[in-house]
N, C-alpha and C. Protein backbone atom coordinates (compact mmCIF):
# COMPACT_ATOMS: atom_id res chain seq x y z
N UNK A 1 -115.68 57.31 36.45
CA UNK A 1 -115.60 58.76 36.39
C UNK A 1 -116.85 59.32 37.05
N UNK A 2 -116.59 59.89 37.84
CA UNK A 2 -117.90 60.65 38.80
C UNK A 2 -118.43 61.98 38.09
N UNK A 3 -119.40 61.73 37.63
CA UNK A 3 -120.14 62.69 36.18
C UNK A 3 -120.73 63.89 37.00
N UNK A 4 -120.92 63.80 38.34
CA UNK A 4 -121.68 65.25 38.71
C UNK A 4 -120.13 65.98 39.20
N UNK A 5 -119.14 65.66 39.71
CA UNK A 5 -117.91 66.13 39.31
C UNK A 5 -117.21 66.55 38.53
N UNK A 6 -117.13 66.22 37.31
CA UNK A 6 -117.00 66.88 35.84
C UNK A 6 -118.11 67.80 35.70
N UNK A 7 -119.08 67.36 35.37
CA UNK A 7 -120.26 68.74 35.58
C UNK A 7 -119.92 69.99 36.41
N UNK A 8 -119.10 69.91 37.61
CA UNK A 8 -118.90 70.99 38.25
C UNK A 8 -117.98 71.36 37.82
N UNK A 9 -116.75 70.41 37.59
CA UNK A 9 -115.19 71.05 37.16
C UNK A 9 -115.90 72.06 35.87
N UNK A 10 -116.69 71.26 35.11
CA UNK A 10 -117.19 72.31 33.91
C UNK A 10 -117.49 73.54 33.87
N UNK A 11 -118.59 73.88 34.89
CA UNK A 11 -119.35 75.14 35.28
C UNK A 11 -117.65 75.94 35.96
N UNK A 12 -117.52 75.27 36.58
CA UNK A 12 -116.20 76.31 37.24
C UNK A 12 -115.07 76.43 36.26
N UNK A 13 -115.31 76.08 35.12
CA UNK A 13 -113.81 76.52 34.39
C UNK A 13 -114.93 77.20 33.07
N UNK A 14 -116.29 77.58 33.20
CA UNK A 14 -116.76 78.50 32.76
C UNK A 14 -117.83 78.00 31.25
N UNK A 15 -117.63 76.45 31.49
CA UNK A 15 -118.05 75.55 30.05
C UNK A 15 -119.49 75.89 29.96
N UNK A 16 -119.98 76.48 29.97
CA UNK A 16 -121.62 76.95 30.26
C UNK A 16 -121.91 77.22 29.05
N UNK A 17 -121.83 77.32 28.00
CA UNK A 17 -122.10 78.34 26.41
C UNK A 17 -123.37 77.33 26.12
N UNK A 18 -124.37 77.92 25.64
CA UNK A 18 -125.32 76.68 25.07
C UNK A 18 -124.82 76.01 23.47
N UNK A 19 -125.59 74.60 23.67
CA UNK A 19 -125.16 73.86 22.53
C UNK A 19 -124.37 74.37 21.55
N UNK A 20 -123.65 73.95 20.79
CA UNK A 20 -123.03 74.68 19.40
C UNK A 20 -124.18 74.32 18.23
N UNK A 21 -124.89 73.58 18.29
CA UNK A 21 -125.63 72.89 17.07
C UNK A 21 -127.50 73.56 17.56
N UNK A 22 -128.24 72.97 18.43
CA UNK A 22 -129.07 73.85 19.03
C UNK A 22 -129.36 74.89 20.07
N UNK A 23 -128.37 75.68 20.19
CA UNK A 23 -128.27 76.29 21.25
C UNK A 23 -129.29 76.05 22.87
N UNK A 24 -129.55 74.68 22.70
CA UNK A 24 -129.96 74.55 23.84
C UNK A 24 -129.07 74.52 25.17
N UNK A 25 -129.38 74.81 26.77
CA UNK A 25 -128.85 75.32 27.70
C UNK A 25 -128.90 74.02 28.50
N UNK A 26 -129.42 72.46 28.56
CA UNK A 26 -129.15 71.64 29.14
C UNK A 26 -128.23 70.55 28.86
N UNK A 27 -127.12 70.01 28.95
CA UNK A 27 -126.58 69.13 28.78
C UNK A 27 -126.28 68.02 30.21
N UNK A 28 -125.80 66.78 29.64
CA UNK A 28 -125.58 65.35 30.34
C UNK A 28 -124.21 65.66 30.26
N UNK A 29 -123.42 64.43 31.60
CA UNK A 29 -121.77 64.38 31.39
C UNK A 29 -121.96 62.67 31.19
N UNK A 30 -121.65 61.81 30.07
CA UNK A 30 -121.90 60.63 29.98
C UNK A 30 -120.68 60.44 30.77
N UNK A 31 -121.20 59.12 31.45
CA UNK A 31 -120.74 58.21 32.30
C UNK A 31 -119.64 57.20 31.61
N UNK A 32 -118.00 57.35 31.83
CA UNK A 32 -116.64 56.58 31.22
C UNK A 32 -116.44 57.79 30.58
N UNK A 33 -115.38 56.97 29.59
CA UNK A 33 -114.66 58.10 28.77
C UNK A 33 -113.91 57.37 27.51
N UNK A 34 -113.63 57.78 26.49
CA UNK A 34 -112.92 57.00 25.33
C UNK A 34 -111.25 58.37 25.52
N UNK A 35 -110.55 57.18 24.24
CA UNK A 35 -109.48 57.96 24.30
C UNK A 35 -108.96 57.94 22.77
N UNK A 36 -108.56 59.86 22.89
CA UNK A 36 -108.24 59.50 20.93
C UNK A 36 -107.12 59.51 20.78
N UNK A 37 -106.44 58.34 20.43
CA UNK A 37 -105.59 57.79 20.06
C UNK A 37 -104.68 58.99 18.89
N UNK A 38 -103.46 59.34 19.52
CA UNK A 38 -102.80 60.45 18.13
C UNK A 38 -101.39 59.80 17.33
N UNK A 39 -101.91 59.98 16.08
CA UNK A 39 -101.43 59.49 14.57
C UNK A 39 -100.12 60.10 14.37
N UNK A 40 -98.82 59.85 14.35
CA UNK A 40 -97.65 60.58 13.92
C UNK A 40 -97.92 60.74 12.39
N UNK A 41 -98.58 59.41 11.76
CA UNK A 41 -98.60 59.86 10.24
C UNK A 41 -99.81 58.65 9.85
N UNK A 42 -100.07 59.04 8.65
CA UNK A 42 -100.92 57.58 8.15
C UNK A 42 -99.96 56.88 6.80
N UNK A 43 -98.76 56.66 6.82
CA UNK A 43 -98.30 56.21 5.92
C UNK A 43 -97.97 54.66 5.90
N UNK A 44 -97.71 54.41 7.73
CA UNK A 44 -97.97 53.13 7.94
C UNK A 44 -99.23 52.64 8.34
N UNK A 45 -100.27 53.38 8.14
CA UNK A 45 -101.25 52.57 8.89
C UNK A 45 -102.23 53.10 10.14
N UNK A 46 -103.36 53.06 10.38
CA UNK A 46 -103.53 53.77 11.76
C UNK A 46 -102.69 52.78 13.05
N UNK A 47 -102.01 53.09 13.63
CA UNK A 47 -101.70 52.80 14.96
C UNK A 47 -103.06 52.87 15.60
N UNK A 48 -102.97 51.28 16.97
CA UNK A 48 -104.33 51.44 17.99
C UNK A 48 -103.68 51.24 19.49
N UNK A 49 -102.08 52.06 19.34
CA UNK A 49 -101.71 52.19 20.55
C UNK A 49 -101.25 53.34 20.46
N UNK A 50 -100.24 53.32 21.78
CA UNK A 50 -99.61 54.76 21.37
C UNK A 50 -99.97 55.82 22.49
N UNK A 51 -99.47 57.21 22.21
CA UNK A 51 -99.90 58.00 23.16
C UNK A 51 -101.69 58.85 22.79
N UNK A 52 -102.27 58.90 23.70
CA UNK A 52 -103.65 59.13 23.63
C UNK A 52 -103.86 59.98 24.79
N UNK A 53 -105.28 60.96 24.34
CA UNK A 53 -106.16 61.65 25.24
C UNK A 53 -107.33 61.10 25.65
N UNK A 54 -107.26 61.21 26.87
CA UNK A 54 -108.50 60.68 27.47
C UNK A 54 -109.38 61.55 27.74
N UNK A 55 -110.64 61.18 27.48
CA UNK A 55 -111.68 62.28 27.13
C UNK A 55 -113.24 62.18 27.81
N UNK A 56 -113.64 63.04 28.25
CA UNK A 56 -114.81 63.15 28.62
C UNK A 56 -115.68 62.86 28.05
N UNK A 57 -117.09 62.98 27.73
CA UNK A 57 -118.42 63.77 26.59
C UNK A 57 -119.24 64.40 27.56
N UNK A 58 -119.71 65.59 26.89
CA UNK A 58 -121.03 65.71 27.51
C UNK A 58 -122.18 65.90 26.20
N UNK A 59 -123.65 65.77 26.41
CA UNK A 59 -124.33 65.57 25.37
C UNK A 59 -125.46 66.11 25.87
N UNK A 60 -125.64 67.07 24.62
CA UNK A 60 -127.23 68.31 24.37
C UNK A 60 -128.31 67.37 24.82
N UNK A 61 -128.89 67.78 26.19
CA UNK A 61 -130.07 67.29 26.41
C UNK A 61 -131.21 67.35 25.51
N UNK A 62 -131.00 68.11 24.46
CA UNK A 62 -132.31 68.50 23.30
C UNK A 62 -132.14 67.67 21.82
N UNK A 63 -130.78 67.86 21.74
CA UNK A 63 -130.61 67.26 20.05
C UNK A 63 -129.19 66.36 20.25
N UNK A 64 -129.10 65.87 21.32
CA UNK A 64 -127.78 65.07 21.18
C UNK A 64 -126.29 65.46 21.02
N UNK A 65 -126.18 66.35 20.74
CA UNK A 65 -124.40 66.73 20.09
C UNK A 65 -123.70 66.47 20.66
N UNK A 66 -122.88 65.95 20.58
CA UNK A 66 -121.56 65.28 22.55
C UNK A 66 -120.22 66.58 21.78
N UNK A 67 -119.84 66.40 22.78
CA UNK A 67 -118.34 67.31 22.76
C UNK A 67 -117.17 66.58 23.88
N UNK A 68 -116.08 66.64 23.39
CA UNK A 68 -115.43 66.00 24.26
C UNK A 68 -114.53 66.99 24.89
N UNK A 69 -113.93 67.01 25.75
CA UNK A 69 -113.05 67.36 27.26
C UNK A 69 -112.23 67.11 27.75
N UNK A 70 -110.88 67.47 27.71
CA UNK A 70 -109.86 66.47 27.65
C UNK A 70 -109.61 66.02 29.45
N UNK A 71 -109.92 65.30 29.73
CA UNK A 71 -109.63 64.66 31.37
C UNK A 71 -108.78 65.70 32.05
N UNK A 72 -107.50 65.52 31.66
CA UNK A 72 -106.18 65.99 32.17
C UNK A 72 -106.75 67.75 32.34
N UNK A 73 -107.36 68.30 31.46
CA UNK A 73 -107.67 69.79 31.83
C UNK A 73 -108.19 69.92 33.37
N UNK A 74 -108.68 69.16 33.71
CA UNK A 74 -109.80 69.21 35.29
C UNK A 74 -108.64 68.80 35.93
N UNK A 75 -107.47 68.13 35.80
CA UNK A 75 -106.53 67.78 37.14
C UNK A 75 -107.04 66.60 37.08
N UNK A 76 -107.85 66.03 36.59
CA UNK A 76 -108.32 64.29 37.02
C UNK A 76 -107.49 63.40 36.40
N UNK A 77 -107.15 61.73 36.93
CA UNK A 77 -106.68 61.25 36.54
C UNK A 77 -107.37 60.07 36.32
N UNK A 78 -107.22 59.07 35.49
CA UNK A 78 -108.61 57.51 35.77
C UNK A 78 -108.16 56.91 37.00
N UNK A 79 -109.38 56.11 37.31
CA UNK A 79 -109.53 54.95 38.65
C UNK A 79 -108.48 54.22 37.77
């Protein structure tokens, strides 16, 4: 995932707000991506397949906080 590319898709779809936790104004786009896996129910069990979002982070250059991003919003798809 090319992280200064997401960084831009970000700024251009307006993601600029500072931190939610320290309102600090610098953040990172970490490098890969995880995917959260979605639960029809927990009665059998967590499922570790299935249909899933694939997700960005980016993380408060000051106090850490990551937030995730759902891929598919930017038009991107994985390598």
């Amino acid at each position: 995932m090319d992280t200064k590319r997401v960084g831009l898709l970000l700024r251009q779809k307006g993601a600029t707000k500072p931190c939610h936790r320290c309102d600090h104004m610098n953040f990172s786009v970490l490098d890969g991506f995880t995917k959260f896996i979605l639960q029809q129910n927990f009665r059998d069990g967590v499922e570790v397949d299935g249909a899933s979002v694939p997700v960005v982070h980016v993380a408060c250059d000051n106090c850490g906080a990551i937030t995730a991003h759902a891929i598919g919003a930017f038009g991107l798809k994985l390598d």
